[in-house]
Protein backbone atom coordinates (compact mmCIF):
# COMPACT_ATOMS: atom_id res chain seq x y z
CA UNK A 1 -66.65 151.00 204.19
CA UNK A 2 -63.00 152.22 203.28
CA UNK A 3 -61.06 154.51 205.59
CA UNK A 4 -59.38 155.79 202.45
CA UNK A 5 -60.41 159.66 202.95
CA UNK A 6 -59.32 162.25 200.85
CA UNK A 7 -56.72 163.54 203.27
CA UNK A 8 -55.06 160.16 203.51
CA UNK A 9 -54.93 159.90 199.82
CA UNK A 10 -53.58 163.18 199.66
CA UNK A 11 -51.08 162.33 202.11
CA UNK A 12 -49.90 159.31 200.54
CA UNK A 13 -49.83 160.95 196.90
CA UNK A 14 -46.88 163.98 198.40
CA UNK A 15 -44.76 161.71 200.24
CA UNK A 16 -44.95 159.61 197.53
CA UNK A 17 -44.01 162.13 195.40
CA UNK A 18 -41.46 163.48 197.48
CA UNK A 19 -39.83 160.77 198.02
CA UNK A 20 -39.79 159.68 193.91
CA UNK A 21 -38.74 162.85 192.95
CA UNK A 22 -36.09 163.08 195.65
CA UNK A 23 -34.51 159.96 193.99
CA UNK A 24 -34.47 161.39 190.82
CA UNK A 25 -32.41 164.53 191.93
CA UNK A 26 -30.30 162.42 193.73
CA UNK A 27 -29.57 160.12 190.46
CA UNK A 28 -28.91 163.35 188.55
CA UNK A 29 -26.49 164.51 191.13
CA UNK A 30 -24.82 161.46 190.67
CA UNK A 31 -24.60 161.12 186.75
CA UNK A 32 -23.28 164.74 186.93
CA UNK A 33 -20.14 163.71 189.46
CA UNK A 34 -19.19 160.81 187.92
CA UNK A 35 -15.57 160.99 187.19
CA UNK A 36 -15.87 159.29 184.17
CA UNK A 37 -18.33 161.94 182.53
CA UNK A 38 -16.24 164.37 183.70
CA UNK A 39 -14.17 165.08 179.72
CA UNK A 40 -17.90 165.12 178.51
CA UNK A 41 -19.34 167.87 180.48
CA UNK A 42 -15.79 169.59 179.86
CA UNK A 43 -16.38 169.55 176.52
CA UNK A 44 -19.84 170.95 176.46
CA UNK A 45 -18.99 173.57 178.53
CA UNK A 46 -16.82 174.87 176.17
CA UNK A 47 -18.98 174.71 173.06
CA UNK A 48 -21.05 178.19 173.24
CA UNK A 49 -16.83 179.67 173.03
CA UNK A 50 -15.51 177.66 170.51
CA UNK A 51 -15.06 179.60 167.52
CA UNK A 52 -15.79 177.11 164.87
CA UNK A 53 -18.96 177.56 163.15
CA UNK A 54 -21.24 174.50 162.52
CA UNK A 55 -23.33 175.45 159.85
C-alpha cells in the first residue's frame, strides 16, 4: 500500500504552494525595481493627472 495519506498530500500541496507563489512575488518585486522600467512606471503614475482627455 501507499503511505501517501491525506495529511502528507496536504502538506506537500502548501509548501508547494508557498514556495511557487513566493517566487512569483519575488519576480514582481523585481520587474517593479528594475531601473530600466523605471520612465515607464513614471509615466503611468502620472496618467490619472494629466489633463488631456483621450476620448
Amino acid at each position: 500500500m501507499s503511505d501517501l495519506s491525506y495529511e502528507t498530500v496536504a502538506r506537500f500541496a502548501q509548501q508547494g504552494g508557498l514556495i511557487y507563489f513566493g517566487l512569483i512575488f519575488l519576480a514582481g518585486c523585481v520587474y517593479a525595481l528594475l531601473p530600466s522600467k523605471k520612465a515607464e512606471f513614471k509615466h503611468a503614475a502620472r496618467m490619472p493627472l494629466d489633463d488631456e482627455e483621450l476620448l
